[in-house]
Protein backbone atom coordinates (compact mmCIF):
# COMPACT_ATOMS: atom_id res chain seq x y z
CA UNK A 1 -15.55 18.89 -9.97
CA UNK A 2 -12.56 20.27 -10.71
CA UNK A 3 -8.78 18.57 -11.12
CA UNK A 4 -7.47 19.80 -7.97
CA UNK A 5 -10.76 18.44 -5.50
CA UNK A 6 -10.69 15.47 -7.09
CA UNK A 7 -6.78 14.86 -7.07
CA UNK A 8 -7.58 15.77 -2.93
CA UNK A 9 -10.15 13.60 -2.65
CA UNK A 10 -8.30 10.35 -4.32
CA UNK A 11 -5.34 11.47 -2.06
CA UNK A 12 -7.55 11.05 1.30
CA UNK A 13 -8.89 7.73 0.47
CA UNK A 14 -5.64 6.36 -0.73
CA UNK A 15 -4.17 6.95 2.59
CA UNK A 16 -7.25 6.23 4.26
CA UNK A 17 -7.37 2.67 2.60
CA UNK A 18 -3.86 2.39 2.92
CA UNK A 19 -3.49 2.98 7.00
CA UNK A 20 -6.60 0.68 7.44
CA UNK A 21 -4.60 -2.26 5.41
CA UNK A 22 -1.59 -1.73 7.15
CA UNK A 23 -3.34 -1.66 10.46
CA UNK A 24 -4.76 -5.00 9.69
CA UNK A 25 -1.40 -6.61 8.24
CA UNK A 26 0.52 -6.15 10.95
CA UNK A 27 -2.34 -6.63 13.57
CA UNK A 28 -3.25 -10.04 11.85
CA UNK A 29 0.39 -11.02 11.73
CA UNK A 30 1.86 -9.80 15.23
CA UNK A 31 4.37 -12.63 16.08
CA UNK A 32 3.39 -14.69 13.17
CA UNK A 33 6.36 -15.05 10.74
CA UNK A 34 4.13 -17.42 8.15
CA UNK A 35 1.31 -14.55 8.37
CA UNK A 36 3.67 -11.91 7.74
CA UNK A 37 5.65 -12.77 4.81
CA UNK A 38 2.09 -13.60 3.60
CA UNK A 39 0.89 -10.34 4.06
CA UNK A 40 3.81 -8.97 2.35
CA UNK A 41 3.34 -11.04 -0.68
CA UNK A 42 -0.50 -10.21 -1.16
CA UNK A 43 0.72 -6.10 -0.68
CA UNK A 44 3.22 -6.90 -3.44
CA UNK A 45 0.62 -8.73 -5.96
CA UNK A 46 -1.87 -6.19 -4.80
CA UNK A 47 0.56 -3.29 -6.41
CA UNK A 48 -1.22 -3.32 -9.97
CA UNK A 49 -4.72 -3.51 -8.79
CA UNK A 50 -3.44 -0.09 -6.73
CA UNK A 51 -1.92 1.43 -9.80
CA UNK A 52 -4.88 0.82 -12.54
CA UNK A 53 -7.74 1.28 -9.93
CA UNK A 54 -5.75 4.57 -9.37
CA UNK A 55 -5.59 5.65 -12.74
CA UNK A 56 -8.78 4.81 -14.38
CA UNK A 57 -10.56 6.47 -11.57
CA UNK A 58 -8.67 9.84 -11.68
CA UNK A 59 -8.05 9.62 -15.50
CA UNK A 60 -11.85 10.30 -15.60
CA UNK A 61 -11.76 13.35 -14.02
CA UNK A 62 -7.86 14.32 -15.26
CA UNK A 63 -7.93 14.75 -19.02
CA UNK A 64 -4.52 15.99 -19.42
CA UNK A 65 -2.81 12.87 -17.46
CA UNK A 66 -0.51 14.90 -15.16
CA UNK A 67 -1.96 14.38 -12.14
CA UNK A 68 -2.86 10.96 -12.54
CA UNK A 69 0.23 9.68 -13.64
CA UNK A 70 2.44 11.37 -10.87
CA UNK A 71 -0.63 10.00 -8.47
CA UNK A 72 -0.48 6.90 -10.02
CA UNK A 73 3.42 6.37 -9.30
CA UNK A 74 3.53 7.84 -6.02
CA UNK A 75 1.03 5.46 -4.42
CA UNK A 76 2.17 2.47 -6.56
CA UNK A 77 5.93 3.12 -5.46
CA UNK A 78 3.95 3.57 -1.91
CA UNK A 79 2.62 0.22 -1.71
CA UNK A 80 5.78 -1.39 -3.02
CA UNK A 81 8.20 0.09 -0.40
CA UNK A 82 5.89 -1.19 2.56
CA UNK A 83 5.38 -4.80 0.43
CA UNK A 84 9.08 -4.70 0.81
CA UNK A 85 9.27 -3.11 4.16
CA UNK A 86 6.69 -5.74 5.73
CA UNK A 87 9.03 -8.98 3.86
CA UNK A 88 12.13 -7.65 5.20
CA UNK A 89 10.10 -7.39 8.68
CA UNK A 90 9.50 -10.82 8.73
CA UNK A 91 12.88 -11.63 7.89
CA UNK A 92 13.54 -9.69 11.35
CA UNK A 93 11.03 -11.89 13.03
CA UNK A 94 12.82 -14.96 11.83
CA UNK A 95 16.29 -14.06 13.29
CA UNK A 96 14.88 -12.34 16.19
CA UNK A 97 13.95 -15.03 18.92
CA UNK A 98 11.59 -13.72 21.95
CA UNK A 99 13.24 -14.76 25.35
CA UNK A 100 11.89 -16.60 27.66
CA UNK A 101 11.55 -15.27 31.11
């Protein structure tokens, strides 16, 4: 296969794996405060399992390192950004208090 297929193909199931997650993490933890700051913490720890996985898969088709490196980095900075975004969520659940009608 060449660099470019396999770059595309990595690309799909990174965003296909990573929608599906995120589906789940905030479907799981809805109202939950406990559940989501949970769920933010295992995205966070999850981070370097993303970014070797990543880059021993498409260093075996990539032997120049260019496109698995900037791959690498963009779905590792990916992952750490919605980590973040789904703590400070939480933090919004906490100070946010449903009203009772």
């Amino acid at each position: 296969m060449s660099d470019t297929v396999v770059l595309l193909v990595t690309t799909i199931l990174e965003i296909i794996i990573f929608g599906i997650i995120n589906f789940y993490t905030f479907k799981f933890s809805r109202h939950n405060i406990k559940k989501r700051i949970l769920a933010g913490i295992i995205f966070l720890l999850f981070t370097p399992l993303i970014y070797f996985g990543t880059l021993s898969f498409v260093l075996i088709f990539d032997e120049g390192g260019w496109g698995a490196g900037i791959l690498t980095v963009f779905f590792t900075g990916l992952y750490i950004l919605n980590g973040i975004f789904v703590l400070l969520s939480a933090i919004r659940l906490y100070f946010v208090k449903p009203s009772k009608v």
